[in-house]
Protein backbone atom coordinates (compact mmCIF):
# COMPACT_ATOMS: atom_id res chain seq x y z
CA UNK A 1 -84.31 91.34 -70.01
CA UNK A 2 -83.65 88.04 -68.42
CA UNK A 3 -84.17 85.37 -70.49
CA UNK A 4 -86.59 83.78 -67.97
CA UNK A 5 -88.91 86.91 -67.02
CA UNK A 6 -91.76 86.01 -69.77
CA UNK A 7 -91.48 82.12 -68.72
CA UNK A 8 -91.71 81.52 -72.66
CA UNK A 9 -88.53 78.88 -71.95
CA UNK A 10 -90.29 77.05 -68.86
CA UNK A 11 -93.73 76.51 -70.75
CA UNK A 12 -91.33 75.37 -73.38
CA UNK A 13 -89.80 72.40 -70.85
CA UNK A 14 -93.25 71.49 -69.90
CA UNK A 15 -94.13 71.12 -73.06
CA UNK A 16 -91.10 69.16 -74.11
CA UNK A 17 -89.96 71.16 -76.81
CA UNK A 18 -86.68 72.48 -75.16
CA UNK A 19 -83.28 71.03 -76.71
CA UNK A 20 -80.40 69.43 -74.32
CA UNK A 21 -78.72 73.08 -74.19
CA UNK A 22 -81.48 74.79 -72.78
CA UNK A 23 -82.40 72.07 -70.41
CA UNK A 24 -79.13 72.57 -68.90
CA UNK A 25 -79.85 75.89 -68.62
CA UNK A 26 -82.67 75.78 -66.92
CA UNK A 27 -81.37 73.49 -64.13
CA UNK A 28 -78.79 75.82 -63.63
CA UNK A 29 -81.17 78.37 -63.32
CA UNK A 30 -83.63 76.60 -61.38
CA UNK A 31 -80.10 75.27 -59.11
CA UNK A 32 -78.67 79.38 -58.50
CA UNK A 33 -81.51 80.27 -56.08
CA UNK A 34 -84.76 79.37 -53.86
CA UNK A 35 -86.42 82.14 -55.55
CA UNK A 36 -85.38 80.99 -58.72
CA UNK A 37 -87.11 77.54 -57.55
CA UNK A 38 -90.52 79.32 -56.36
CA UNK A 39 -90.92 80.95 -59.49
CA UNK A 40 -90.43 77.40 -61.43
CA UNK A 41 -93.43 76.40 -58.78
CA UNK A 42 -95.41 78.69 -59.72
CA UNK A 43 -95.05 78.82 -63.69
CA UNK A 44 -95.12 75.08 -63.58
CA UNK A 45 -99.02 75.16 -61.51
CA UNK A 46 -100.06 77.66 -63.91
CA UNK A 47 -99.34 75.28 -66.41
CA UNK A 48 -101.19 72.27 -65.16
CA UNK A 49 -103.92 74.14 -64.29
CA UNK A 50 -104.67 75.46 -67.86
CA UNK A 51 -103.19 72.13 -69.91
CA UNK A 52 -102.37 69.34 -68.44
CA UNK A 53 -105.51 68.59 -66.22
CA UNK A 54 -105.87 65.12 -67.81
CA UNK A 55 -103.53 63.88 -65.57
CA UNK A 56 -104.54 62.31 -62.17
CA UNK A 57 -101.97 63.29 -60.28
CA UNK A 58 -99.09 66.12 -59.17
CA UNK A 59 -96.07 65.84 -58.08
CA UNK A 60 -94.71 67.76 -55.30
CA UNK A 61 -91.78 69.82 -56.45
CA UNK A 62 -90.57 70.55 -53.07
CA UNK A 63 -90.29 66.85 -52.62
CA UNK A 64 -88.61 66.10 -56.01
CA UNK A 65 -85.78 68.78 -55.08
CA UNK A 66 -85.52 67.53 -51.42
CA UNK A 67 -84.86 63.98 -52.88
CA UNK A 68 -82.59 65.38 -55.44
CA UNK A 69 -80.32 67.63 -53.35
CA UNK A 70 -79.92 64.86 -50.96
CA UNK A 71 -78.54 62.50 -53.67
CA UNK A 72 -76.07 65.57 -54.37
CA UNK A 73 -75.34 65.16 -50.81
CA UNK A 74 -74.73 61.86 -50.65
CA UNK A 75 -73.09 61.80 -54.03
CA UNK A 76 -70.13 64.41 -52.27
CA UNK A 77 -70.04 62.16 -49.59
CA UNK A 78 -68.98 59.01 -51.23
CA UNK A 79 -66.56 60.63 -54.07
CA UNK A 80 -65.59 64.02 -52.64
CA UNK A 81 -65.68 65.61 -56.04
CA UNK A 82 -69.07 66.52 -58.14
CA UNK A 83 -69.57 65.59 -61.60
CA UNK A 84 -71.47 68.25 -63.05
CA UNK A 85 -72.19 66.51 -66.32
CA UNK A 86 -73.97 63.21 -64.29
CA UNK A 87 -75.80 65.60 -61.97
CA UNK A 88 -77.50 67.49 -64.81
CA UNK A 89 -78.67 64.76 -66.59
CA UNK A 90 -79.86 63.33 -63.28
CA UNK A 91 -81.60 66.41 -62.50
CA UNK A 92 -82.70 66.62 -65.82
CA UNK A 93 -84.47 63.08 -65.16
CA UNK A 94 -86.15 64.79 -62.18
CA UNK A 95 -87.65 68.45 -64.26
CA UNK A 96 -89.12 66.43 -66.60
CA UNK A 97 -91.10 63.93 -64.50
CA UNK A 98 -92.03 66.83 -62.01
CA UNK A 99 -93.37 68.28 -65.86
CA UNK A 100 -95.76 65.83 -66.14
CA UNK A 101 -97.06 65.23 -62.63
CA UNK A 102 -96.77 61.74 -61.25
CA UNK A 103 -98.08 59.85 -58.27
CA UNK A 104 -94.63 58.99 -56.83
CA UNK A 105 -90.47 59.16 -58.07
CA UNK A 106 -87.64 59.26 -55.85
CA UNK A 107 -83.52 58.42 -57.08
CA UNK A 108 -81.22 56.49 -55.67
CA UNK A 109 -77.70 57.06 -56.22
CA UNK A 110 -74.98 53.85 -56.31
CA UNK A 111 -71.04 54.11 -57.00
CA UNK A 112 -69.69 50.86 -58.54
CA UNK A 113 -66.13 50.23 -59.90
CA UNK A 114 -65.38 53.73 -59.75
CA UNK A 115 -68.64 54.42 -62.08
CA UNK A 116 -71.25 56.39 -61.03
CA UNK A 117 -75.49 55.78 -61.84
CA UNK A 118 -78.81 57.50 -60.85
CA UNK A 119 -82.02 54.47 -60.59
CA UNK A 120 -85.17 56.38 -60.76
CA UNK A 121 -88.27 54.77 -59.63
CA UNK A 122 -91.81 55.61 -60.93
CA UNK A 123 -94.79 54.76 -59.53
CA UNK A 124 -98.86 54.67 -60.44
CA UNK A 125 -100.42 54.61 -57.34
CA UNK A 126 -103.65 51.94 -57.03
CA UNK A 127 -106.59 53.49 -58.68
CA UNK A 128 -104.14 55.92 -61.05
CA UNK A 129 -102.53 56.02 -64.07
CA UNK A 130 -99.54 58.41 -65.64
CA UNK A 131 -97.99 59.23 -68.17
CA UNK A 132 -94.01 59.97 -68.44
CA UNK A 133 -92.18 61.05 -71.85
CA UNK A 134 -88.14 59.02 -71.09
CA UNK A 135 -85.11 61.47 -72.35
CA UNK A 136 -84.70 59.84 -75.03
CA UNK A 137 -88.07 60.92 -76.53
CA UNK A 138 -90.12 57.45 -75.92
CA UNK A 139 -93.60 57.99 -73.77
CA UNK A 140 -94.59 55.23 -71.06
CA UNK A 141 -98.02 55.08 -69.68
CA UNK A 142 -98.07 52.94 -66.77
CA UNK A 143 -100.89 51.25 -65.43
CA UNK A 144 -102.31 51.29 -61.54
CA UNK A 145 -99.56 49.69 -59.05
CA UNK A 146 -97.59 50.10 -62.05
CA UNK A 147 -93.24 50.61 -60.98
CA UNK A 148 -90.68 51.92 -63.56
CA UNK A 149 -87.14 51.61 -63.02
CA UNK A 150 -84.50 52.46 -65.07
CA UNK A 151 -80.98 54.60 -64.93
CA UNK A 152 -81.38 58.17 -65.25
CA UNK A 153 -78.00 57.76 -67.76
CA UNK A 154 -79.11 55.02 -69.83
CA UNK A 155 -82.95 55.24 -70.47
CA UNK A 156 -83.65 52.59 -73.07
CA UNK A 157 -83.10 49.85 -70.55
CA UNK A 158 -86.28 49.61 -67.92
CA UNK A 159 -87.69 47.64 -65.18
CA UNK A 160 -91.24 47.12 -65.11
CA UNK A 161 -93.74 45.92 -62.82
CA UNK A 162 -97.13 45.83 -63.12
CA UNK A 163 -98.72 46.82 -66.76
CA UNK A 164 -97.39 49.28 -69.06
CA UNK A 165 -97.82 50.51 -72.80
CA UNK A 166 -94.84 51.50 -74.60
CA UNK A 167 -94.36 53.83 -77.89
CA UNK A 168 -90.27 53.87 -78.45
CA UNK A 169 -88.51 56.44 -80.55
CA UNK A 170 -86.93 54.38 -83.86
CA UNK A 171 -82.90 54.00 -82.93
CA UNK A 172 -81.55 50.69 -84.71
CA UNK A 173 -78.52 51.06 -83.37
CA UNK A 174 -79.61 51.14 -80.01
CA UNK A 175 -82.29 48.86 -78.94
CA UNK A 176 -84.95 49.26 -76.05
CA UNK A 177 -84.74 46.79 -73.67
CA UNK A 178 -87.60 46.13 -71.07
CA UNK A 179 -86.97 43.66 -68.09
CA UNK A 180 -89.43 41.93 -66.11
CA UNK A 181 -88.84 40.01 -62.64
CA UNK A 182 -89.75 36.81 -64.35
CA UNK A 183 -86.34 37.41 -66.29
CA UNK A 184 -88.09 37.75 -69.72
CA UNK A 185 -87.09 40.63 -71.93
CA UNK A 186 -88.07 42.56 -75.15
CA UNK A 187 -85.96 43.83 -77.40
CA UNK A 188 -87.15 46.83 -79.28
CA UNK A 189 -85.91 49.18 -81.91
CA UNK A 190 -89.05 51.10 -82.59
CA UNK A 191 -92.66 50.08 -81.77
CA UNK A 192 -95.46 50.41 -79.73
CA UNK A 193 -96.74 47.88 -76.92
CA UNK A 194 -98.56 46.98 -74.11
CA UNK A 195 -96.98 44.63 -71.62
CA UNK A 196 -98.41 42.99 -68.67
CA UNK A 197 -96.04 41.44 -65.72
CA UNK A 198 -97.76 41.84 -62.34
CA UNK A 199 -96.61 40.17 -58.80
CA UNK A 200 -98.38 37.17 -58.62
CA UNK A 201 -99.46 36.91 -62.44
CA UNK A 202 -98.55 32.86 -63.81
CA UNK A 203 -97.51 34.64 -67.06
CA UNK A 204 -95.85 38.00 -68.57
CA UNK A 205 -98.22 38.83 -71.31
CA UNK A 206 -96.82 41.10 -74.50
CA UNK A 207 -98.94 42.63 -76.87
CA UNK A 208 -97.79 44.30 -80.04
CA UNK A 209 -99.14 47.11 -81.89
CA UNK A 210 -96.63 48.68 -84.43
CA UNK A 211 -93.51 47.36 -85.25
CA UNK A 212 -91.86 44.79 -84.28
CA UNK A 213 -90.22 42.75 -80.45
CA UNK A 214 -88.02 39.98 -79.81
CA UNK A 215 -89.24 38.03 -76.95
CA UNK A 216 -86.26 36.63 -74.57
CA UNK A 217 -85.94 34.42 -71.50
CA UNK A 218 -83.37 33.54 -69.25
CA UNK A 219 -79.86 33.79 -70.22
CA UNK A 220 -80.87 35.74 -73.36
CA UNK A 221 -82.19 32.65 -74.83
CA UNK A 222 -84.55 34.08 -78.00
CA UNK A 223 -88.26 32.50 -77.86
CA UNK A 224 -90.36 34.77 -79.96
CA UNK A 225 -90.23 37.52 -82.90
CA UNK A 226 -94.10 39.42 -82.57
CA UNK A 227 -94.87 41.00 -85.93
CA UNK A 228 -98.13 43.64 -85.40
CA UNK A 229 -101.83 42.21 -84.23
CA UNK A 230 -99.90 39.36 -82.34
CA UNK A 231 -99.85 38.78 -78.33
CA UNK A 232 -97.05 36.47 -76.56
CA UNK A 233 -97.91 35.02 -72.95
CA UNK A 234 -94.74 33.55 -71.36
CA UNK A 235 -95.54 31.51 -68.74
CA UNK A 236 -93.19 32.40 -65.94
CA UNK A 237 -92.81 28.59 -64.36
CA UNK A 238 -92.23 26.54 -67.85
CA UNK A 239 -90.48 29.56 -69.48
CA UNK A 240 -92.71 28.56 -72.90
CA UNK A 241 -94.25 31.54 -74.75
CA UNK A 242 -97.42 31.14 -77.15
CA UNK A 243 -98.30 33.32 -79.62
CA UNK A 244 -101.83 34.35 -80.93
CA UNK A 245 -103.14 36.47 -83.21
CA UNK A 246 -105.59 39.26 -81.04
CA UNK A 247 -106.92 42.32 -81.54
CA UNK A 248 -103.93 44.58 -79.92
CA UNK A 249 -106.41 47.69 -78.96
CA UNK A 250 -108.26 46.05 -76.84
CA UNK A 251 -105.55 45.10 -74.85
CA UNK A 252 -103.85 49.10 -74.21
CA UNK A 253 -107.13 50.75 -73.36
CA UNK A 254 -106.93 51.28 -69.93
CA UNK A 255 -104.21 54.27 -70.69
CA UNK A 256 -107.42 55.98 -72.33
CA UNK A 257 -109.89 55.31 -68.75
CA UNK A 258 -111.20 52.52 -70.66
CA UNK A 259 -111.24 48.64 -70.16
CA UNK A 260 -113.00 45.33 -71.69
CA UNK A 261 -113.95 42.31 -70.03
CA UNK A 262 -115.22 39.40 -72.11
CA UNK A 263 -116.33 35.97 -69.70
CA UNK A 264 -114.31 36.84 -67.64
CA UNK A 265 -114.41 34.77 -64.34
CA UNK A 266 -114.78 36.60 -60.73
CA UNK A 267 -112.06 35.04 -59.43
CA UNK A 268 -109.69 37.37 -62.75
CA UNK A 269 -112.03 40.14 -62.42
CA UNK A 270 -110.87 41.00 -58.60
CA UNK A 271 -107.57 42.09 -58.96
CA UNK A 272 -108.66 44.37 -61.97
CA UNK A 273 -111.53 45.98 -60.19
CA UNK A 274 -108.87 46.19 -57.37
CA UNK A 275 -106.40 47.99 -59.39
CA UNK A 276 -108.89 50.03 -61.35
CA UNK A 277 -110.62 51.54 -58.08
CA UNK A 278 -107.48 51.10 -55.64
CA UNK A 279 -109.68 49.27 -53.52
CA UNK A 280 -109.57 45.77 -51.72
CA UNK A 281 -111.84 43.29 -52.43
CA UNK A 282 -112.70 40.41 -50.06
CA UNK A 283 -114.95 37.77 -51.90
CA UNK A 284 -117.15 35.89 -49.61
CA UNK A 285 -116.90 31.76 -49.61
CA UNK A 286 -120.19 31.98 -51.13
CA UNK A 287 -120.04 33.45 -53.98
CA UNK A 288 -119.62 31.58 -57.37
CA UNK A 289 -115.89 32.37 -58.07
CA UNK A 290 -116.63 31.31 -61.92
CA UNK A 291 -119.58 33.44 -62.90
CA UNK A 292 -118.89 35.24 -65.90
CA UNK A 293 -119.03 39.47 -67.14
CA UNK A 294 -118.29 40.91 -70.11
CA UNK A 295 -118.91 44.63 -69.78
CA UNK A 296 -116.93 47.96 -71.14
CA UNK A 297 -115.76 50.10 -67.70
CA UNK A 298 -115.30 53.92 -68.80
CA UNK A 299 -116.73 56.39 -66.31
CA UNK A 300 -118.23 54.17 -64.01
CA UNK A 301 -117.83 54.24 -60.47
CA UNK A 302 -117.24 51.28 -58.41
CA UNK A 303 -120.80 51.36 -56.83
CA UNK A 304 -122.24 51.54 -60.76
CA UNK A 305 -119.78 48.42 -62.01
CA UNK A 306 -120.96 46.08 -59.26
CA UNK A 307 -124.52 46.97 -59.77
CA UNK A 308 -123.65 46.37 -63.20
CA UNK A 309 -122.38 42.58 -62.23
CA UNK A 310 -125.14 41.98 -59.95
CA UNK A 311 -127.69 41.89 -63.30
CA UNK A 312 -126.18 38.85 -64.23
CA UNK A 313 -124.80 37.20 -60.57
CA UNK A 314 -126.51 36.66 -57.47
CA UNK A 315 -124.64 38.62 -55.05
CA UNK A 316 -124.73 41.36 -52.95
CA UNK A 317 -121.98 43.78 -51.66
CA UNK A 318 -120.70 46.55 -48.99
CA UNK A 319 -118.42 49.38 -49.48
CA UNK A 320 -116.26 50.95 -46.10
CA UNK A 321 -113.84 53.44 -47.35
CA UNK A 322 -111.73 51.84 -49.42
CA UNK A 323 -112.63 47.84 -48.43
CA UNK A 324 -115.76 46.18 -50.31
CA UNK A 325 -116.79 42.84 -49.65
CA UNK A 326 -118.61 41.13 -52.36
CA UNK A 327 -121.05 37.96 -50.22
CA UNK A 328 -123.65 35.96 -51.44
CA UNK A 329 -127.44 36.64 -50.45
């Protein structure tokens, strides 16, 4: 019989409990024929259907391969030779985020100095959230208008933009490294962490749960060492971190649907609720930009939050698709 009839080795994969060797295997299956493909289509929907409806989104798998055989393509192009051992684990990279179901991926493939890398790109569409397990065992749950980037080769060195909690697999001898476009860094070895670094944000925020981070700026240059229950905010114009003491939960649970405002203003709230919905919010010249909520979002709907906010503030609001506009009365 072959060894993928009963699919026991593809529920397996999805479940990430397959070793490097049968990975291969299966992307050389998956690679031999279309019908091979349609058959990983359709034991991979079977799958999400019965376990993995938590997540908010599914990739499409036709896509994924389209992107990936082009980079194959591409790769010929360029070098005129294949090298099978890159392309697996770059298609490796690809199976296991079409696994898990994601809003958006796509690869690019670069040749530098006679060296060849894959960049994948992630992406949590406004109003979602995912979750992605790396290959080297870590998980990432990224936050709405959330972008990971990182080499499909090397994936304990990311990009990230937006908000993001991290949980790393312990490996001393190889740190995790996350970049932001401020510059800052953290250094990790083994920990778990929520880190904040949106466009347009005056600070990268970095909270710690477990463990322990190095906090570096520019040029390397160390600023901070967080020990567990302890936040740094680097402001991204000074380049000067301060550290508090905070209750780190609080602070990573949006990756459970859940999220805590305490006086917080109306002019900080907007971009949250705007993220949180994947909406746009226009606030009206009237409105009192510093009234204050504090309020626990869970299953509410948008329509239920700002009724919420109106008990306290006198305002008054209109939803059109996906626009509101919040005006005073």
């Amino acid at each position: 019989m072959d060894r993928f009839d009963d699919h026991t080795i593809l529920y397996r994969f999805f479940k990430k409990e397959t070793s490097e060797g049968e990975n291969e295997e299966i992307i050389h299956w998956v690679s031999a024929s279309e019908e091979n493909r349609e058959e990983f289509r359709k034991v991979h929907k079977i799958f999400l259907s019965s376990n993995f409806k938590q997540f908010q989104s599914e990739i499409d798998i036709d896509d994924a391969w389209d992107k990936l055989y082009q980079s194959l393509k591409e790769y010929r192009s360029h070098s005129g030779t294949l090298n099978v051992s890159f392309l697996l684990k770059v298609a490796a990279s690809v199976l296991i985020l079409v696994a898990v179901g994601l809003g958006s991926i796509w690869t690019n493939e670069h040749i530098f100095k006679g060296n060849t890398f894959a960049i994948v790109h992630i992406e949590a569409p406004a109003g979602e959230k995912s979750k992605i397990q790396l290959a080297d065992g870590s998980s990432v749950w990224l936050n709405s208008e959330t972008v990971l980037t990182y080499d499909a080769t090397n994936p304990r060195s990311v990009r990230v933009e937006g908000e993001a909690f991290f949980d790393i697999q312990k490996d001393a001898g190889n740190p995790f490294w996350v970049e932001t476009a401020s510059g800052m860094k953290v250094k990790v070895t083994g920990t778990r962490f929520n880190l904040r670094s949106y466009a347009g944000d005056p600070f990268v925020e970095t909270t710690l749960e477990e463990g322990r981070v190095e906090i570096l700026g520019e040029n390397a240059v160390r600023l901070a060492e967080l020990n567990p229950g302890q936040q740094a905010r680097y402001t991204i114009r000074g380049g000067e971190v301060e550290v508090k003491k905070v209750s780190p939960e609080l602070y990573s649970l949006w990756k459970n649907n859940e999220i805590i405002f305490s006086e917080t203003s109306f002019y900080d709230l907007v971009p949250q609720i705007e993220r949180w919905y994947g909406v746009s919010v226009e606030l009206d010249e009237g409105i009192n930009k510093e009234d204050r909520f504090t309020m626990t979002i869970k299953t509410e709907s948008l329509r239920e939050l700002l009724d919420m906010m109106k008990l306290t503030s006198d305002f008054d609001y209109e939803i059109v698709g996906s626009r509101v506009k919040i005006y005073s009365k």
